[in-house]
N, C-alpha and C. Protein backbone atom coordinates (compact mmCIF):
# COMPACT_ATOMS: atom_id res chain seq x y z
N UNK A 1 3.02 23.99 -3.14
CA UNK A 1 1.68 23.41 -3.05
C UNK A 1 1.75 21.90 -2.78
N UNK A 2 2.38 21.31 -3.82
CA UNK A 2 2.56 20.11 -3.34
C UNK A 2 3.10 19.23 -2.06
N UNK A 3 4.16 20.25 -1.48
CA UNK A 3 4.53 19.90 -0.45
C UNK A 3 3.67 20.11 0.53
N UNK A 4 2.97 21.00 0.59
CA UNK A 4 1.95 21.34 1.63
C UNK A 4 0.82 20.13 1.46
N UNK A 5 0.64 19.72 0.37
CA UNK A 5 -0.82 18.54 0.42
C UNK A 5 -0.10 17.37 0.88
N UNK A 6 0.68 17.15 0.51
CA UNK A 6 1.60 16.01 1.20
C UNK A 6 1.81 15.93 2.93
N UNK A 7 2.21 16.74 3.60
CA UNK A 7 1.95 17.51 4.87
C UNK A 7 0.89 17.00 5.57
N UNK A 8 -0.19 17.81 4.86
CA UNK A 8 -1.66 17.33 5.22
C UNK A 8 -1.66 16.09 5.50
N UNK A 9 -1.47 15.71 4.12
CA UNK A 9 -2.01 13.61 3.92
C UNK A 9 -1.12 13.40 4.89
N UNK A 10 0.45 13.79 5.41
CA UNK A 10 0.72 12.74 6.51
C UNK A 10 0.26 13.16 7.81
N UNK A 11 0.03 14.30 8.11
CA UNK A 11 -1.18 14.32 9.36
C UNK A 11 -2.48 13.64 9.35
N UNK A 12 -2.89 13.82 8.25
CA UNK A 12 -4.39 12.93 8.03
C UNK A 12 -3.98 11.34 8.35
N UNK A 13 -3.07 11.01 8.19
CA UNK A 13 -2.59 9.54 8.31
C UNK A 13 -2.27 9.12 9.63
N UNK A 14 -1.35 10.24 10.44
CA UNK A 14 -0.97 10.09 11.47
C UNK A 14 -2.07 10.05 12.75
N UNK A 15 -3.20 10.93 12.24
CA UNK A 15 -4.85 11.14 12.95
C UNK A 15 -5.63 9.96 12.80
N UNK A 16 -5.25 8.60 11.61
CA UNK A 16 -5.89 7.71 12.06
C UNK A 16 -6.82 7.65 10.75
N UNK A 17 -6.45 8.67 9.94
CA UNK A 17 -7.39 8.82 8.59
C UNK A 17 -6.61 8.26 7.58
N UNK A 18 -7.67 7.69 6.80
CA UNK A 18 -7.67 6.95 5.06
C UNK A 18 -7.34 8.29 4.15
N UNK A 19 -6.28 7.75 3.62
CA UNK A 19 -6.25 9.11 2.52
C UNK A 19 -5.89 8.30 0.77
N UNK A 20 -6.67 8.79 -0.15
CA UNK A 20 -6.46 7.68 -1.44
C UNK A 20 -5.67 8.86 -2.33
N UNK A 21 -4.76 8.23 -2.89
CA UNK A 21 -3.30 8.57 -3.82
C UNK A 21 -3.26 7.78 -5.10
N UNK A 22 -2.81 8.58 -6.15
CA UNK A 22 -2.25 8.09 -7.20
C UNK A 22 -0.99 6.82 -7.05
N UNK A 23 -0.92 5.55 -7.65
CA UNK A 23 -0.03 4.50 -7.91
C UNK A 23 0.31 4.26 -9.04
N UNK A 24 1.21 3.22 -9.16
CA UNK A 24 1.54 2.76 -10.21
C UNK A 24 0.48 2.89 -10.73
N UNK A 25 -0.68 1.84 -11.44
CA UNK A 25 -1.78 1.62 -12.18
C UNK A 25 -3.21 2.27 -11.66
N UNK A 26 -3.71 2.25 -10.59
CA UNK A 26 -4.85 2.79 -10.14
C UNK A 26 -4.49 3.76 -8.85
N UNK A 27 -5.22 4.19 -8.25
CA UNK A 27 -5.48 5.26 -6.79
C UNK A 27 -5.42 3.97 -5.99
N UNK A 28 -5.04 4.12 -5.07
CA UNK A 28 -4.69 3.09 -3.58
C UNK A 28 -5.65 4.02 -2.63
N UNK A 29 -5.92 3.68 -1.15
CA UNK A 29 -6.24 4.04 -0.21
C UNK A 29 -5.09 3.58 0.67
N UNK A 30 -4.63 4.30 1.42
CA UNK A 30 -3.64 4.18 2.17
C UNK A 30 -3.79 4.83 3.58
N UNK A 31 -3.55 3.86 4.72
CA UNK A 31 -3.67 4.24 6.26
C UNK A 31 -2.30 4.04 7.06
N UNK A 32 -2.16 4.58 8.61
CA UNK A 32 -1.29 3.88 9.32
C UNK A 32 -1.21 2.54 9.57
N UNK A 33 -0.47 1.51 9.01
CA UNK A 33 -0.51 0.18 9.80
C UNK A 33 -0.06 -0.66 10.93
N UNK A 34 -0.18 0.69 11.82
CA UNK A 34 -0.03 0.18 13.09
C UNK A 34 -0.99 0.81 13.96
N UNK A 35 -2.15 1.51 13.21
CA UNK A 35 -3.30 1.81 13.73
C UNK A 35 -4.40 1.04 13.59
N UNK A 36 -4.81 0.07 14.43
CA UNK A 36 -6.03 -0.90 14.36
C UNK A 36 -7.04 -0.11 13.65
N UNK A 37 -7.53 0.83 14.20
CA UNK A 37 -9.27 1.23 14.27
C UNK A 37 -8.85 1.62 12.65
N UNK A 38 -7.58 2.34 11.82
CA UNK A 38 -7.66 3.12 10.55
C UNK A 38 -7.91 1.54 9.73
N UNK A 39 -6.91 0.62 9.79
CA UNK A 39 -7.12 -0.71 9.09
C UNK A 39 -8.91 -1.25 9.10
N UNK A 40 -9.17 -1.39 10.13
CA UNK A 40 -10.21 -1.90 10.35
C UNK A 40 -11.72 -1.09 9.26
N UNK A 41 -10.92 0.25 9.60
CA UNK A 41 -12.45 1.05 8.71
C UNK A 41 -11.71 1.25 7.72
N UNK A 42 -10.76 0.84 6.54
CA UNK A 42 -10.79 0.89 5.52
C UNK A 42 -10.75 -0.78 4.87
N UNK A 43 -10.89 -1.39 5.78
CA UNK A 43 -11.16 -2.83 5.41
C UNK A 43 -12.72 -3.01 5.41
N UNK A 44 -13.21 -2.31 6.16
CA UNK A 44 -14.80 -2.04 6.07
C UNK A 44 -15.30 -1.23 5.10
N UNK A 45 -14.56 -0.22 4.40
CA UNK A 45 -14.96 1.12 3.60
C UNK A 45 -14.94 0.06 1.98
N UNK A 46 -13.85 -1.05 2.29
CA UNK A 46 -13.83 -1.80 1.17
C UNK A 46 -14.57 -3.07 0.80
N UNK A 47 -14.91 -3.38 2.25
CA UNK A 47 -15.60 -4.80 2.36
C UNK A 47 -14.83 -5.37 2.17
N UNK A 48 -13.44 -5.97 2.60
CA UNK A 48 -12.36 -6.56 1.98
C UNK A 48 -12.26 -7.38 3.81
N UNK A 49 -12.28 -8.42 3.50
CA UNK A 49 -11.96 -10.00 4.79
C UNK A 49 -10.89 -9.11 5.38
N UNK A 50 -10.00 -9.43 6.19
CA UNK A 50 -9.24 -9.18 7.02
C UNK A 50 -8.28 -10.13 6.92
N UNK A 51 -8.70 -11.49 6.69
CA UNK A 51 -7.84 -12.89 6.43
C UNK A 51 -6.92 -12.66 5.26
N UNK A 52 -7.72 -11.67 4.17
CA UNK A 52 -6.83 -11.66 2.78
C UNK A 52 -5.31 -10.86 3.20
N UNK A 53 -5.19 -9.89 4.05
CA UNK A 53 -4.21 -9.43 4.47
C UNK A 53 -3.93 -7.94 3.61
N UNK A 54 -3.18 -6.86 3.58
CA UNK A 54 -3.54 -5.99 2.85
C UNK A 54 -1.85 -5.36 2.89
N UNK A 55 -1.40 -4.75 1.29
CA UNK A 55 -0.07 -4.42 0.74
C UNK A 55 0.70 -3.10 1.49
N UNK A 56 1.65 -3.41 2.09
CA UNK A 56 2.12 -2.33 2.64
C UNK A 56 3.39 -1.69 1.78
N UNK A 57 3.18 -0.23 1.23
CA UNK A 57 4.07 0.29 0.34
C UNK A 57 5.10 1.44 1.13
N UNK A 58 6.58 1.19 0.68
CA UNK A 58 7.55 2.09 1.48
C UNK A 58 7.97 2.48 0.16
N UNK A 59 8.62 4.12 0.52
CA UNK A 59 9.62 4.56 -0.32
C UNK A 59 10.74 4.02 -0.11
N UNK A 60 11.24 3.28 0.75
CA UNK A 60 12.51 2.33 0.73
C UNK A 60 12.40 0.89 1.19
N UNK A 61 13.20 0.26 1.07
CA UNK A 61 12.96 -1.15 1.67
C UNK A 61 13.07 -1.00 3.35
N UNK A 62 13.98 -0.07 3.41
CA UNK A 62 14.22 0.22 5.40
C UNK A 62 12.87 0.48 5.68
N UNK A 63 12.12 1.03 5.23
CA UNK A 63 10.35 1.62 5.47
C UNK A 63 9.54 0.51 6.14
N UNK A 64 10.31 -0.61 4.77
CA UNK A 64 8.98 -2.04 5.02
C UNK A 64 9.97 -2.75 5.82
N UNK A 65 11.04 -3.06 6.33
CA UNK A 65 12.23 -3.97 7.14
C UNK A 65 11.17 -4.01 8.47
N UNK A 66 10.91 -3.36 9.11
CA UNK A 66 10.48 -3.72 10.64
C UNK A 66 9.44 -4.73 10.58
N UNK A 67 8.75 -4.90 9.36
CA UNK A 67 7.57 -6.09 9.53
C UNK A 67 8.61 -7.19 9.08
N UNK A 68 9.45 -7.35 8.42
CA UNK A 68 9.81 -8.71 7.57
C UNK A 68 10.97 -9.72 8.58
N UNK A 69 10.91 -11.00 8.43
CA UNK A 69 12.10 -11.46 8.73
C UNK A 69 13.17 -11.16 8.18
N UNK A 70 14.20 -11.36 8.86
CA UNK A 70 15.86 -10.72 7.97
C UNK A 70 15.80 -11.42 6.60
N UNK A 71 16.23 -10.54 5.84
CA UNK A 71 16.10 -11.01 4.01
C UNK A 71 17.64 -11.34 4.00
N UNK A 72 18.17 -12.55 3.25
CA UNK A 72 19.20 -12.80 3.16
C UNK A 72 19.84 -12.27 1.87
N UNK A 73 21.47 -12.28 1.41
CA UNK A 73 21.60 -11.78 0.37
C UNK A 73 20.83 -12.11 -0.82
N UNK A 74 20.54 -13.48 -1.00
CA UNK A 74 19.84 -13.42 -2.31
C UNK A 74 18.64 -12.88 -2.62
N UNK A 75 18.14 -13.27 -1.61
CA UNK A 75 16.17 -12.58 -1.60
C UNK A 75 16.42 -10.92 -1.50
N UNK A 76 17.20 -10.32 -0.96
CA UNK A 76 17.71 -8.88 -1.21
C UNK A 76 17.72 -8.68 -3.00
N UNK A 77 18.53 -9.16 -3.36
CA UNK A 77 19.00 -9.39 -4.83
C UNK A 77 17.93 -9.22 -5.66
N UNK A 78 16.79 -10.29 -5.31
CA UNK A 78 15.75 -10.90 -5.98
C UNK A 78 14.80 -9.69 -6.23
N UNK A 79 14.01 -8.83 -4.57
CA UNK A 79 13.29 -8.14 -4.61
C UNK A 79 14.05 -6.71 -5.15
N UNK A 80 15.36 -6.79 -4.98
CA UNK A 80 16.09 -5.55 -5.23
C UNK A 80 16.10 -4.95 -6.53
N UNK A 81 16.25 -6.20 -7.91
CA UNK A 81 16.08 -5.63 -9.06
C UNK A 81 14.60 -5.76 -9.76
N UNK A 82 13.72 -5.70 -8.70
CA UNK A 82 12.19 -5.16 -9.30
C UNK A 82 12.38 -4.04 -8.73
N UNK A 83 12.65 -3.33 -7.68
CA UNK A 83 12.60 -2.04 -6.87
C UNK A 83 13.07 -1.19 -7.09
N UNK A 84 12.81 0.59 -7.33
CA UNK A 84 11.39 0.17 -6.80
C UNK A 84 11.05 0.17 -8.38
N UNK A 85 9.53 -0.39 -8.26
CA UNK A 85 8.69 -0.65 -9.47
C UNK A 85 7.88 -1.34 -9.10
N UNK A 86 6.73 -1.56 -10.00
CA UNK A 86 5.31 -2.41 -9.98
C UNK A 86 5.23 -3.69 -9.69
N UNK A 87 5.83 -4.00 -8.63
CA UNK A 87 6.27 -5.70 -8.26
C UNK A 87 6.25 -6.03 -6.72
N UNK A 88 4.67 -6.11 -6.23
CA UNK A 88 4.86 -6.25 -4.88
C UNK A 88 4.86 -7.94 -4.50
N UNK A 89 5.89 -8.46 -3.48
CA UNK A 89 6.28 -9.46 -3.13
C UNK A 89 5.74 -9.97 -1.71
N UNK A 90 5.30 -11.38 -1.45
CA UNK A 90 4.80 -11.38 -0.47
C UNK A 90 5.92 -12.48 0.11
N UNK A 91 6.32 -11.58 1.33
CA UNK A 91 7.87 -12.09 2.08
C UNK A 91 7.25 -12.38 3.53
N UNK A 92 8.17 -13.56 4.02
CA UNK A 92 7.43 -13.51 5.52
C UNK A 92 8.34 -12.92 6.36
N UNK A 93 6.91 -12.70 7.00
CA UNK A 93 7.26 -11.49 8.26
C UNK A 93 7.15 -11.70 9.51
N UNK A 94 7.49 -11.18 10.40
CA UNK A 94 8.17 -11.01 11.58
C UNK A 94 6.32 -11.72 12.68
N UNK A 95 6.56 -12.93 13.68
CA UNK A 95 5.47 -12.99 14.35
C UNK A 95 4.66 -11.71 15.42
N UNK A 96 5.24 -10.54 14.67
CA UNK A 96 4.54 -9.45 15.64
C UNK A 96 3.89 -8.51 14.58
N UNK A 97 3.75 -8.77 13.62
CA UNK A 97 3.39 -8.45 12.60
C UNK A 97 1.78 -8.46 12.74
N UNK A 98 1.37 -7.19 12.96
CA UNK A 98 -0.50 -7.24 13.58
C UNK A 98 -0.70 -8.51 12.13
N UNK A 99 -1.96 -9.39 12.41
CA UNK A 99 -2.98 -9.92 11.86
C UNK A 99 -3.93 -9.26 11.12
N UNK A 100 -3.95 -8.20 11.64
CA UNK A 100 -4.96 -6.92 10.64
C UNK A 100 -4.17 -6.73 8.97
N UNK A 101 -2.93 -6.53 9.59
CA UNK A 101 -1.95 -6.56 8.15
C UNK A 101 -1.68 -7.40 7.39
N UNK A 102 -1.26 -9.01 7.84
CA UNK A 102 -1.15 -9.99 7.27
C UNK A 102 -2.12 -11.25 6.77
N UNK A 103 -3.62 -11.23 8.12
CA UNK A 103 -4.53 -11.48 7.24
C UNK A 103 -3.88 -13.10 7.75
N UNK A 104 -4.53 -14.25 7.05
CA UNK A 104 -3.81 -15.46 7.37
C UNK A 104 -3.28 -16.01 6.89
N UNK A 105 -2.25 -15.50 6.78
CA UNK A 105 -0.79 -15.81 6.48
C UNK A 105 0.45 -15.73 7.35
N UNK A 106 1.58 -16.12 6.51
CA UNK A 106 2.66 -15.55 7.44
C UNK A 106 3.82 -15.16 6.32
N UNK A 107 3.42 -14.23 5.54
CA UNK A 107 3.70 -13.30 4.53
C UNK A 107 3.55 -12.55 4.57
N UNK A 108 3.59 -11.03 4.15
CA UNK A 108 3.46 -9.92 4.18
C UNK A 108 3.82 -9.36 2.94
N UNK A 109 2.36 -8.47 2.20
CA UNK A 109 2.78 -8.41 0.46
C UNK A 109 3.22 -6.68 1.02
N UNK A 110 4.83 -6.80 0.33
CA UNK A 110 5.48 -5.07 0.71
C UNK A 110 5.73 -4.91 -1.24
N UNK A 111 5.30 -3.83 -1.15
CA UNK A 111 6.39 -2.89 -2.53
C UNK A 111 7.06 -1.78 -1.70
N UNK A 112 8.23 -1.61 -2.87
CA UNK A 112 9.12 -0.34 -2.60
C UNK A 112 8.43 0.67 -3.59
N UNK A 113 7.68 1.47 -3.96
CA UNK A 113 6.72 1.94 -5.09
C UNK A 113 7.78 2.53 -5.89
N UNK A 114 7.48 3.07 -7.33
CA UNK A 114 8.20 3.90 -7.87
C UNK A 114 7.48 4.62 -8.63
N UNK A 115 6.32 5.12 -7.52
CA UNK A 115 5.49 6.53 -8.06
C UNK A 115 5.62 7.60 -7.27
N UNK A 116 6.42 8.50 -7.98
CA UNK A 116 6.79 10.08 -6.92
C UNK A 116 5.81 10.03 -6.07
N UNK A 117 4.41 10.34 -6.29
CA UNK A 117 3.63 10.93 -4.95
C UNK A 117 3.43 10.30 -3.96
N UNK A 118 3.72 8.84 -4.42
CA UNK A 118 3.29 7.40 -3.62
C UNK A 118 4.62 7.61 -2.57
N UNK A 119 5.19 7.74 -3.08
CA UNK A 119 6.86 7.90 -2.21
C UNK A 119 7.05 8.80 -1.60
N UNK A 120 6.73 9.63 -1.76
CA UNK A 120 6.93 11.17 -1.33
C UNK A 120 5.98 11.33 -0.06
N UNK A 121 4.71 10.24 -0.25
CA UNK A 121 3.66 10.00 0.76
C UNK A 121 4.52 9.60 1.66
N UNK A 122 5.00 8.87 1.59
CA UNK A 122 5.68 7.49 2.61
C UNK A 122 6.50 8.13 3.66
N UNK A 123 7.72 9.12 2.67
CA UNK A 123 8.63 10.15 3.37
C UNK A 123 8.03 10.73 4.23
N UNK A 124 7.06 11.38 3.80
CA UNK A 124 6.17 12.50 4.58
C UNK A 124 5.46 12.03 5.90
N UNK A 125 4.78 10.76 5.64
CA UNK A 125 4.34 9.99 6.74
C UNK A 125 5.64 9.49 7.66
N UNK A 126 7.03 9.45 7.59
CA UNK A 126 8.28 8.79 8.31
C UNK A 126 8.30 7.30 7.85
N UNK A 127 7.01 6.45 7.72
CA UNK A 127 7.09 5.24 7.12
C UNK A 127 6.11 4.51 5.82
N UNK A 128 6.21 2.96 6.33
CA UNK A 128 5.20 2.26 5.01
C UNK A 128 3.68 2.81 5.44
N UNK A 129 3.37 2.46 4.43
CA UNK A 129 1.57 2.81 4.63
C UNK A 129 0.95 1.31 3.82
N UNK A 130 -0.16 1.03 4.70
CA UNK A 130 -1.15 0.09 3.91
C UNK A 130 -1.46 0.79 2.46
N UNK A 131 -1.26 0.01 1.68
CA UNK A 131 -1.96 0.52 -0.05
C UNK A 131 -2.75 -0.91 -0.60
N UNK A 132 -3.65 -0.42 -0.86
CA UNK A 132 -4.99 -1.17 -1.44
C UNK A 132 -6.18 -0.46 -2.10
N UNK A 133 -6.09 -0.94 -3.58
CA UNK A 133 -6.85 0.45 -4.87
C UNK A 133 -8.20 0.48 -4.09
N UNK A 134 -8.24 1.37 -4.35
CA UNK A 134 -9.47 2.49 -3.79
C UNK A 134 -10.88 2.07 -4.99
N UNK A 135 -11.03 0.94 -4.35
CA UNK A 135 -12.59 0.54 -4.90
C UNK A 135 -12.71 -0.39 -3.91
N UNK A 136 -14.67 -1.08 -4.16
CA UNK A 136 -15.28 -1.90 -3.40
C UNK A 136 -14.50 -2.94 -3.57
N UNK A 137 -14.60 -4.38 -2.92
CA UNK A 137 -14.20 -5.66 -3.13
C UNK A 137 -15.06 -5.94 -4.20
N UNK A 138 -13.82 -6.54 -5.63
CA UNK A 138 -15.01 -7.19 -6.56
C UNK A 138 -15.12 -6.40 -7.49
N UNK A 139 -14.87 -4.53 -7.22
CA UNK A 139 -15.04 -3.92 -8.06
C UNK A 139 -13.84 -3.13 -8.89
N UNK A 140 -14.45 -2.63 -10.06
CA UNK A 140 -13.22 -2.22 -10.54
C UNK A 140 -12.15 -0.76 -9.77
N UNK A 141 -11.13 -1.02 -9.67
CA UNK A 141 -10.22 0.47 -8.79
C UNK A 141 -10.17 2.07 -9.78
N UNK A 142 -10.09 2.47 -8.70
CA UNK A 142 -10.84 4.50 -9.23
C UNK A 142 -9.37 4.93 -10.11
N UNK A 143 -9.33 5.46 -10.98
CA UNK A 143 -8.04 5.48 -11.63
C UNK A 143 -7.72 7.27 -11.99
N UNK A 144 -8.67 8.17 -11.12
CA UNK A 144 -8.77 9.36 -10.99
C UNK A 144 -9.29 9.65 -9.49
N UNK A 145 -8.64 11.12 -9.27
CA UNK A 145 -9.28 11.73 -7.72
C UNK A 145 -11.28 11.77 -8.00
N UNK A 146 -11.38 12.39 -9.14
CA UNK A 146 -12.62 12.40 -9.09
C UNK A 146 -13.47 11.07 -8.84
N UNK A 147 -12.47 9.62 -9.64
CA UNK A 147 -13.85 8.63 -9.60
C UNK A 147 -13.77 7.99 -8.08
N UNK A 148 -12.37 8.66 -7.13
CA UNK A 148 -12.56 8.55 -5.70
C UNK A 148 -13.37 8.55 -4.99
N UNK A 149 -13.64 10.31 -5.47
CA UNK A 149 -14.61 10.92 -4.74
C UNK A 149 -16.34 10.27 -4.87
N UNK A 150 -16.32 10.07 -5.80
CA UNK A 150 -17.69 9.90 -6.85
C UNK A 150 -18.29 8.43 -6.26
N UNK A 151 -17.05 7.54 -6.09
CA UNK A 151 -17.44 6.08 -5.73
C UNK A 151 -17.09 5.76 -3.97
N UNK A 152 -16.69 6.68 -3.23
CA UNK A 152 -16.22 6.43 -1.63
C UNK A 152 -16.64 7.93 -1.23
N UNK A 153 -16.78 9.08 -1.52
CA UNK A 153 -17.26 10.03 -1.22
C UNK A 153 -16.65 10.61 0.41
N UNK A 154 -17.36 10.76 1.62
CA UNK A 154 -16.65 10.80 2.11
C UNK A 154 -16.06 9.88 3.28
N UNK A 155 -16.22 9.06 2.70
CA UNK A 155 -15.19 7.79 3.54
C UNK A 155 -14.12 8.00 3.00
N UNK A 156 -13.77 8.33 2.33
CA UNK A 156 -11.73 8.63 2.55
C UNK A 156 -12.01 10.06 3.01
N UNK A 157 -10.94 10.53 3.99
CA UNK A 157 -10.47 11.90 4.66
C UNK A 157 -9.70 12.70 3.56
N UNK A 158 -8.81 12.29 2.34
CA UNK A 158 -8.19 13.17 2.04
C UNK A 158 -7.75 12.56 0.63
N UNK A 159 -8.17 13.45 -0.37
CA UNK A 159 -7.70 12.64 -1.71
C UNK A 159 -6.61 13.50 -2.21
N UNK A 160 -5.07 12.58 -2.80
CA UNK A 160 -4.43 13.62 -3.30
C UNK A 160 -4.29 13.79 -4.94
N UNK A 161 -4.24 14.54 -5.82
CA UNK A 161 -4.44 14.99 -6.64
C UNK A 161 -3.03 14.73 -7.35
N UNK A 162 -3.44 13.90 -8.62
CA UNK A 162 -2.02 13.52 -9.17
C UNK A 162 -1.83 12.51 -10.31
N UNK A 163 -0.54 12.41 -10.99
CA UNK A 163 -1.33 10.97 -12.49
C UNK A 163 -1.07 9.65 -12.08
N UNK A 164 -1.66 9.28 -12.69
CA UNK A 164 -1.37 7.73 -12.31
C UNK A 164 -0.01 7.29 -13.32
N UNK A 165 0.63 6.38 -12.74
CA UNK A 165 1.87 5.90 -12.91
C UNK A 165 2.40 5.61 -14.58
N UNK A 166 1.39 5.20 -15.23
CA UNK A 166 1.09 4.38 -16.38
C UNK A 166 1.37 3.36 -16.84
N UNK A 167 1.23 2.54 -15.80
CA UNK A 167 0.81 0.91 -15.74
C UNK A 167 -0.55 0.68 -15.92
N UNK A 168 -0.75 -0.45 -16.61
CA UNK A 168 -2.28 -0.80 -17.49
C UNK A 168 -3.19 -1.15 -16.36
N UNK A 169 -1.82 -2.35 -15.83
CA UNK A 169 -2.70 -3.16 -14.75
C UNK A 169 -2.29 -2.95 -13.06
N UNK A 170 -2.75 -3.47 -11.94
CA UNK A 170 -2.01 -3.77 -10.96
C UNK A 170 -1.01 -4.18 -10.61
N UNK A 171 -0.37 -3.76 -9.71
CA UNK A 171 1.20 -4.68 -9.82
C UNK A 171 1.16 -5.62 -9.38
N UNK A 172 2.51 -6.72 -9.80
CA UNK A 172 2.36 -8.07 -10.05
C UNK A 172 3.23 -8.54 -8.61
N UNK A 173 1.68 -9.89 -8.07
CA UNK A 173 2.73 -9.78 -6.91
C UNK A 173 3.48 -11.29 -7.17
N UNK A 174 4.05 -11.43 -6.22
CA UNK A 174 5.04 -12.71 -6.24
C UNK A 174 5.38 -13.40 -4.77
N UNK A 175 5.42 -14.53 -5.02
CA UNK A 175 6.04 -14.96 -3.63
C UNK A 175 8.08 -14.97 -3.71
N UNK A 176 8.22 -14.54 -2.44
CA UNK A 176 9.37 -14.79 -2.16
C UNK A 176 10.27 -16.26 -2.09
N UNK A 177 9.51 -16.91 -1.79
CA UNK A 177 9.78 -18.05 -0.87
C UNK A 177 10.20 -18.89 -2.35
N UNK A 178 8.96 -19.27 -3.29
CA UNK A 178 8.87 -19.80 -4.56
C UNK A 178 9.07 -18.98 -6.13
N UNK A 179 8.97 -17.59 -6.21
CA UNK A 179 9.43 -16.62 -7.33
C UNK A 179 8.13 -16.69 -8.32
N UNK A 180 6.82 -17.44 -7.80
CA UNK A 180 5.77 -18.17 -8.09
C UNK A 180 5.32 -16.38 -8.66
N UNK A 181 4.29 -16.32 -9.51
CA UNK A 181 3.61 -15.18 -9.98
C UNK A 181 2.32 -15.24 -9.15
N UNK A 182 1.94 -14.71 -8.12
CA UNK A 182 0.30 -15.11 -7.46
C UNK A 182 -0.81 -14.19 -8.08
N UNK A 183 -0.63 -12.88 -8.76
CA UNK A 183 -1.23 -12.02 -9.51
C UNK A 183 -0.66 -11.42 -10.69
N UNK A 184 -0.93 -11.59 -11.64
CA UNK A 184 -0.01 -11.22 -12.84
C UNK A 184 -0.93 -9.73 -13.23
């Protein structure tokens, strides 16, 4: 069963559709990010700027490598013993790196996740996926399939069914560059 909903969600993904998943701490909405029109209408589904830039999650670091500049040994090191886990880092990335993704910057916030379904998504899809909790801008994130459904209805294509990680809060991001905490 599970493998089969997984399946789905990465066709639903690959078609250009929003599909929202269990994470570490809350449900994410997650698209292709190298599909304009999917970014664009879940940046709209959220009301969320485009400038803020939005978290791209891999089951491996090779997943998220094609957006980033080459990571040297230490910054390997650095992001390596949060990974995976609740610690997304904002590393700069590569100047071909769509603007839809990075928003205005020249960073790029990646986690390696270390929530089975979240990962298992990623596999299933071949790569990273945009992840950003599945609520309005401003508002609080859905921390069940039902309060998905209940609060986005059917603007997401495909909800998958599953626990949340059991982290309290969001994960904590960080800059690379400075080791600075930007969201605790």
């Amino acid at each position: 069963m599970a493998q089969l909903a997984l399946a789905r969600a990465a066709r639903v993904l690959a078609a250009g559709g929003i599909v929202a998943y269990p994470t570490e701490a809350v449900y994410g909405l997650g698209c292709d990010p190298l599909d304009f029109d999917a970014v664009a209408r879940l940046l709209a589904l959220k009301r969320r700027p485009v400038e803020k830039g939005v978290i791209l999650i891999g089951a491996s670091l090779a997943q998220l490598e094609p957006w980033l500049l080459p990571l040297d040994a230490a910054q390997r090191a650095r992001i390596g013993d949060t990974w995976p886990g609740p610690n997304t880092w904002l590393v700069p990335c590569r100047r071909s790196t769509p603007y839809w993704l990075r928003g205005a910057h020249d960073t790029l916030a990646v986690r390696v996740t270390a929530h089975p379904l979240a990962a298992a998504l990623c596999r299933a899809f071949g790569g990273a996926i945009v992840s950003t909790s599945a609520n309005l801008a401003g508002r609080s994130p859905a921390r069940s399939a039902l309060a998905v459904r209940s609060r986005l209805g059917s603007a997401v294509d495909l909800v998958l069914n599953g626990a949340l990680g059991g982290q309290a809060r969001p994960t904590t991001i960080r800059s690379l560059a400075t080791g600075e905490i930007v969201r605790a």
